[in-house]
N, C-alpha and C. Protein backbone atom coordinates (compact mmCIF):
# COMPACT_ATOMS: atom_id res chain seq x y z
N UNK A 1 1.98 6.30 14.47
CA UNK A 1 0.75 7.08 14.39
C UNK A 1 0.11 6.83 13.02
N UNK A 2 -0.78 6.56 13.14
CA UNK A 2 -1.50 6.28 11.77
C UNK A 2 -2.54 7.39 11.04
N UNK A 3 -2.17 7.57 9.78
CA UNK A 3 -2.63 8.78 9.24
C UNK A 3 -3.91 8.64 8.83
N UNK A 4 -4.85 10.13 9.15
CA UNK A 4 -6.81 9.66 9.54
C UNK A 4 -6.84 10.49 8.54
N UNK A 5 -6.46 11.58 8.00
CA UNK A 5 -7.13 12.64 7.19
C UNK A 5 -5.79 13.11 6.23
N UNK A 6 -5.87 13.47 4.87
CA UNK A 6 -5.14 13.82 4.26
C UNK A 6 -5.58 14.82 3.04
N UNK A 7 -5.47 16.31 3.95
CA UNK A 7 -6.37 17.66 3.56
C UNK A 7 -5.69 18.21 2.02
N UNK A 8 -6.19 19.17 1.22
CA UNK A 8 -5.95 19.48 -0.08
C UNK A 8 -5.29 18.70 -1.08
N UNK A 9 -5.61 17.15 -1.28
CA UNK A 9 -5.37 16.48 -2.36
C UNK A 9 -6.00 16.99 -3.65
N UNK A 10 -5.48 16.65 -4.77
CA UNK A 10 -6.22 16.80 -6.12
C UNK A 10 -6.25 14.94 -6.38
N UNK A 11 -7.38 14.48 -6.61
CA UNK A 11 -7.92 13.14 -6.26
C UNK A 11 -7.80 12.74 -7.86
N UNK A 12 -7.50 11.08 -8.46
CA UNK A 12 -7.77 10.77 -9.59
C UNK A 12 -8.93 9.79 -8.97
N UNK A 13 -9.99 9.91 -9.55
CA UNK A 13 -11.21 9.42 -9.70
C UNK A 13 -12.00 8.17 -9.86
N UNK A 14 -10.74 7.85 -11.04
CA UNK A 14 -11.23 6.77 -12.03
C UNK A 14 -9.76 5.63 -11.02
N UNK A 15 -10.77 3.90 -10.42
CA UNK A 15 -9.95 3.64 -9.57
C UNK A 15 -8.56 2.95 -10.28
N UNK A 16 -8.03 2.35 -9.43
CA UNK A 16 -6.98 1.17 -9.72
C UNK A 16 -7.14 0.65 -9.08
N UNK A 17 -7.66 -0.95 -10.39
CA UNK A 17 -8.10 -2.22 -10.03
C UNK A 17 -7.42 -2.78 -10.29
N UNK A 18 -6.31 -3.97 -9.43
CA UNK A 18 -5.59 -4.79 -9.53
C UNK A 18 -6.15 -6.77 -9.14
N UNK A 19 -5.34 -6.94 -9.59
CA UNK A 19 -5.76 -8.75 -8.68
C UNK A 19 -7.29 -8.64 -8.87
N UNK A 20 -7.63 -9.01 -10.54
CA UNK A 20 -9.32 -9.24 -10.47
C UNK A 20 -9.88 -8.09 -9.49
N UNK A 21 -9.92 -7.44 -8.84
CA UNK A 21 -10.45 -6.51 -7.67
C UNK A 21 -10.04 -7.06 -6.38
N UNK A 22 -9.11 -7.58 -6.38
CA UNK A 22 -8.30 -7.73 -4.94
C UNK A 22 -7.91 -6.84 -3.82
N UNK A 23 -7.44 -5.90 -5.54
CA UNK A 23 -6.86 -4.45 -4.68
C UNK A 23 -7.21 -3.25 -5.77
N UNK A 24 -7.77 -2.52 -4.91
CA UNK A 24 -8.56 -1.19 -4.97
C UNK A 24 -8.01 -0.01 -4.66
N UNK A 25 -7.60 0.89 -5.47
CA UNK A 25 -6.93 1.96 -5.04
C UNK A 25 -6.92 3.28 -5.70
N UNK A 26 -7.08 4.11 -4.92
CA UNK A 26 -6.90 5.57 -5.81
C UNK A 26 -5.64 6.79 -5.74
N UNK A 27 -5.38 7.25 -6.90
CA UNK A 27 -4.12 7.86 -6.69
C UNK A 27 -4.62 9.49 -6.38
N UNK A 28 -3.44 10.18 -5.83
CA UNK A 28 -4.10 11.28 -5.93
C UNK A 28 -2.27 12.04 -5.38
N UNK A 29 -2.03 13.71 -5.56
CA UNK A 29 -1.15 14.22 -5.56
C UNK A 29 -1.32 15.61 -4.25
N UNK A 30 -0.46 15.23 -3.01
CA UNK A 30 -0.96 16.17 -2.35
C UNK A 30 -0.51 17.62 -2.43
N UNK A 31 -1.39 18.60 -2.04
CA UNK A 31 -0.52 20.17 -2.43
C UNK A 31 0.62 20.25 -2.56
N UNK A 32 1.31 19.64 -1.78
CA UNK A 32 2.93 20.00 -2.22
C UNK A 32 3.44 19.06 -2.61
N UNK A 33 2.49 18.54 -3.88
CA UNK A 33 2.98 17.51 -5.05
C UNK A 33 3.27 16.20 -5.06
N UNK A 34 3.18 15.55 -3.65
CA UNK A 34 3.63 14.32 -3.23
C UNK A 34 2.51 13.15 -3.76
N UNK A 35 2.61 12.52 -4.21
CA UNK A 35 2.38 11.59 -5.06
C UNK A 35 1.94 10.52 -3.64
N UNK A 36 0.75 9.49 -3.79
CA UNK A 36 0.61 9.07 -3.21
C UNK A 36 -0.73 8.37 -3.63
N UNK A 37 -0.94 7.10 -3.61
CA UNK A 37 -2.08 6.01 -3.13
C UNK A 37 -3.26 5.76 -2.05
N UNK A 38 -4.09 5.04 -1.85
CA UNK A 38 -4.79 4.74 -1.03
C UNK A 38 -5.86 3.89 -0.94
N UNK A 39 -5.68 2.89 -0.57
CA UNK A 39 -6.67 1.68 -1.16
C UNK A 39 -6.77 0.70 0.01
N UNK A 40 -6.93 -0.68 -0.59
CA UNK A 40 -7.68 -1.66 0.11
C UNK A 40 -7.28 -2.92 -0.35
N UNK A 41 -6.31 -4.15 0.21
CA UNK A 41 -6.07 -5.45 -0.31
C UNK A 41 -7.32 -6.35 0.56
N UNK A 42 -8.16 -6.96 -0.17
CA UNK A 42 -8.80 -7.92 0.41
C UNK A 42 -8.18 -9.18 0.42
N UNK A 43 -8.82 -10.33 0.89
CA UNK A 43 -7.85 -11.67 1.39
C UNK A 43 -7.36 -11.90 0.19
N UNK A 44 -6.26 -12.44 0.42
CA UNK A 44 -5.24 -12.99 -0.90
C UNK A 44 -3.98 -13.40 -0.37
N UNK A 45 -3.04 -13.40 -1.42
CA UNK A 45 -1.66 -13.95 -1.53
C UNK A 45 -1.39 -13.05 -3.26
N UNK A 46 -0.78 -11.88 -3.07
CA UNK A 46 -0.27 -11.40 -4.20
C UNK A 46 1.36 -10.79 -4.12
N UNK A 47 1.50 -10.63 -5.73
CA UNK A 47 2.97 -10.13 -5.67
C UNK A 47 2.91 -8.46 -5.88
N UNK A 48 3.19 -7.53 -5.65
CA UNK A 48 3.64 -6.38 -6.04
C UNK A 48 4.67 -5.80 -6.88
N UNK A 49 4.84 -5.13 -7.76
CA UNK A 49 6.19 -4.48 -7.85
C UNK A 49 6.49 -3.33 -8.11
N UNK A 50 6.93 -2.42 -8.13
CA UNK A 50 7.23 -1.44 -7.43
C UNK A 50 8.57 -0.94 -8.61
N UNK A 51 8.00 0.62 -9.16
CA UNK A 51 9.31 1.68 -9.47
C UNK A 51 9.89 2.36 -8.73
N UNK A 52 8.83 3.21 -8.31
CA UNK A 52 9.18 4.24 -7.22
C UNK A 52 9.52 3.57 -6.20
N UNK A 53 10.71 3.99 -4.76
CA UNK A 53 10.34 3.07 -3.50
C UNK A 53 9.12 3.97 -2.98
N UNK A 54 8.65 3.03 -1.96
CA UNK A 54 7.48 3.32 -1.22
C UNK A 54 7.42 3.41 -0.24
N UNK A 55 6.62 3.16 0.63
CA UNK A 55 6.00 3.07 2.28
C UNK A 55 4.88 2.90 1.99
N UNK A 56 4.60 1.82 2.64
CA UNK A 56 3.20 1.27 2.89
C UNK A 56 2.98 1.57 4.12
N UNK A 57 1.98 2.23 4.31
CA UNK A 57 1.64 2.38 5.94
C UNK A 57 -0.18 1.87 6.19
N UNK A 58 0.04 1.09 6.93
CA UNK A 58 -1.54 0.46 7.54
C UNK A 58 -2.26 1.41 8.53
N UNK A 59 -3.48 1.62 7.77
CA UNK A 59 -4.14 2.16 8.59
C UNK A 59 -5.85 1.49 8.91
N UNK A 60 -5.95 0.24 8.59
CA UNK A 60 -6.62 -0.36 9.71
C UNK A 60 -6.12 -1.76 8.44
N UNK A 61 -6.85 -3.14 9.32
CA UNK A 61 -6.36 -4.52 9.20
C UNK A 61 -5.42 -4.94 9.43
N UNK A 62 -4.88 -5.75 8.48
CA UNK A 62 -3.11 -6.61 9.22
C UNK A 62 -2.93 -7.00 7.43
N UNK A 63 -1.69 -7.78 7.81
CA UNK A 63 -0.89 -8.12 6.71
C UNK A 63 0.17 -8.68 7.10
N UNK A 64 0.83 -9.82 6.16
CA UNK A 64 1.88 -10.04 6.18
C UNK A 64 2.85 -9.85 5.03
N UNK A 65 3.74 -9.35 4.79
CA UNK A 65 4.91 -9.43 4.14
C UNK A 65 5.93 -9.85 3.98
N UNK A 66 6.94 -9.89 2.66
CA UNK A 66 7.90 -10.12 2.37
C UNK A 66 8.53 -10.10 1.28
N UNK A 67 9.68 -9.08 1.63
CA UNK A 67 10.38 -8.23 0.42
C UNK A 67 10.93 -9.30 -0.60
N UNK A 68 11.70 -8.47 -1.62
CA UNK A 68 12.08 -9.78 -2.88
C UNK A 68 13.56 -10.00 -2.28
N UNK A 69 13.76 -11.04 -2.33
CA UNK A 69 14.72 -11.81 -1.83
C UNK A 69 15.05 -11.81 -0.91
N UNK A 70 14.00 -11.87 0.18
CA UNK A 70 14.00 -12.35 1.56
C UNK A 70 13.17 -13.54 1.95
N UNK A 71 13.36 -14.35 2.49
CA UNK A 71 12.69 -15.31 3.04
C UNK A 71 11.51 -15.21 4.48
N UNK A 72 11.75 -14.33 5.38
CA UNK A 72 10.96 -14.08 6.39
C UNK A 72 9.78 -13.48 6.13
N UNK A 73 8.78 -13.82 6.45
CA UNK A 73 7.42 -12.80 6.59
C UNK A 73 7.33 -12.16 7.50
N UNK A 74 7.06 -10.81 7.85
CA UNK A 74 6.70 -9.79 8.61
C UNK A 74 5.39 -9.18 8.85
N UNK A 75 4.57 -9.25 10.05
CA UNK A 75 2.90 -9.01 10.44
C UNK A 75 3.06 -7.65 10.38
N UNK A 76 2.13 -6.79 10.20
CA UNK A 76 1.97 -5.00 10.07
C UNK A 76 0.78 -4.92 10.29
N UNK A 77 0.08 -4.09 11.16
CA UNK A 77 -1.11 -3.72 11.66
C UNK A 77 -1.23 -1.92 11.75
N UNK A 78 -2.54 -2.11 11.82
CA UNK A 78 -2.76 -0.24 12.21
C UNK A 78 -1.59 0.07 12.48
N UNK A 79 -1.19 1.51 12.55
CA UNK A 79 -0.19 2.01 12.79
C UNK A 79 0.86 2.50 12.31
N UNK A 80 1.23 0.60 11.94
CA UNK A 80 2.48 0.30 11.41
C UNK A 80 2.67 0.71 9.94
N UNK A 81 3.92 0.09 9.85
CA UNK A 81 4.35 0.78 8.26
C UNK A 81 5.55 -0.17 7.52
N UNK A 82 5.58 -0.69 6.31
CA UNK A 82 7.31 -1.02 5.91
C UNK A 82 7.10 -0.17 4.49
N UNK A 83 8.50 -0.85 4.08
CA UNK A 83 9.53 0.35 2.92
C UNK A 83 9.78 -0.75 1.61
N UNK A 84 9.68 -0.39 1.10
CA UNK A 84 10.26 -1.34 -0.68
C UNK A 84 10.41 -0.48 -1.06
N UNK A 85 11.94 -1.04 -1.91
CA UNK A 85 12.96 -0.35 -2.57
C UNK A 85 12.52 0.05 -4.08
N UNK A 86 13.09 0.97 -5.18
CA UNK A 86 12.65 1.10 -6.12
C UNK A 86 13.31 -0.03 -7.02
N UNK A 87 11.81 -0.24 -8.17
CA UNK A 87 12.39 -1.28 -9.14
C UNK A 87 12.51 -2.77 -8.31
N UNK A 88 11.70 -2.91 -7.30
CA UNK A 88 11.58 -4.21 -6.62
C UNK A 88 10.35 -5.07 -6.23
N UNK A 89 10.31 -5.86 -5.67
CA UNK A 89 8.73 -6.50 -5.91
C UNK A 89 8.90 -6.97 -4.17
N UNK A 90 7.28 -6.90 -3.64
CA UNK A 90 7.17 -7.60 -2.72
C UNK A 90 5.61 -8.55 -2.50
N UNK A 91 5.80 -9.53 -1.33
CA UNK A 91 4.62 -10.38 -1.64
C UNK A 91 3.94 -10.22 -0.26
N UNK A 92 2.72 -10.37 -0.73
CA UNK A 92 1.58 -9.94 0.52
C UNK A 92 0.30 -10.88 0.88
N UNK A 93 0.43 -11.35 2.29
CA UNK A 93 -0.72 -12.19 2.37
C UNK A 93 -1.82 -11.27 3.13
N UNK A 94 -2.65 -11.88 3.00
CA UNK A 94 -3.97 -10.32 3.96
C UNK A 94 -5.08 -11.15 4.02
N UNK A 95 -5.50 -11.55 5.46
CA UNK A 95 -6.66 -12.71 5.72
C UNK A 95 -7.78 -11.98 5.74
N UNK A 96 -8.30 -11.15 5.53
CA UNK A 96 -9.39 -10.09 5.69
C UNK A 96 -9.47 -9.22 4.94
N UNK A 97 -8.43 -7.83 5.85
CA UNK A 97 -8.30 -7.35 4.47
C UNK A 97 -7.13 -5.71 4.97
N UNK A 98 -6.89 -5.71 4.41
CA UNK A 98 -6.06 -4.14 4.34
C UNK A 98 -5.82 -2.80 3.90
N UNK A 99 -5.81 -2.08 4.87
CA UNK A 99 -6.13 -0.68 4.32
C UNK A 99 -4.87 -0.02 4.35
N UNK A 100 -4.76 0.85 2.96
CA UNK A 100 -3.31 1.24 3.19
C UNK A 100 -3.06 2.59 2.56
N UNK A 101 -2.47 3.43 2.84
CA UNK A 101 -2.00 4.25 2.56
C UNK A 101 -0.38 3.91 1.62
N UNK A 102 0.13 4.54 0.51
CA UNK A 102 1.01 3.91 -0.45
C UNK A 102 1.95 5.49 -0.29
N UNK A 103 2.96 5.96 -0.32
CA UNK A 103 3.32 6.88 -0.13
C UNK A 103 4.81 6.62 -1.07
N UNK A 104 4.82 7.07 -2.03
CA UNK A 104 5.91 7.05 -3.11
C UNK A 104 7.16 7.72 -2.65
N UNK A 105 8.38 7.67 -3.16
CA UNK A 105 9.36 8.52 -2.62
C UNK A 105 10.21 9.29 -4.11
């Protein structure tokens, strides 16, 4: 199920611009403190890395992935969702573009 609305955030404003403006994103903390992202990878080939683990969950475009020290790429569309570990990096291709929800743990 892919998440459409996400009610009583306290929003940070000012964005996060990564990859030249590749990726676009804003942080924000929901009422019951949960820490969380929300942005946009346009086409590319980038690396990520990651303190917190996460969940990436797609909520519209596609993507492909692949965690650090794995060899396989994995497709993710609406809906869908994967996990990176804390203190790890993963790499992301996105022919269009991707919308994502970032959900810290």
């Amino acid at each position: 199920m892919t998440t459409t609305t996400i009610n009583a955030v306290t929003l940070t404003t000012k964005a996060n611009v990564y990859f030249d403006g590749r990726c676009v994103s804003h942080s924000f903390k929901t009422a019951t403190g949960e820490e969380k992202s929300v942005g946009v990878v346009l086409s590319a080939t980038l690396t990520f890395n990651t303190g917190k683990a996460e969940i990436m969950e797609c909520v519209a475009g596609a993507c492909e992935y692949k965690l650090k020290g794995q060899e396989q790429w994995h497709a993710v569309q609406a809906g869908e969702q994967f996990s990176i570990g804390e203190n790890s990096s993963f790499d992301i291709k996105v022919a269009e573009s991707f919308h994502y929800i970032c959900h810290y743990a």
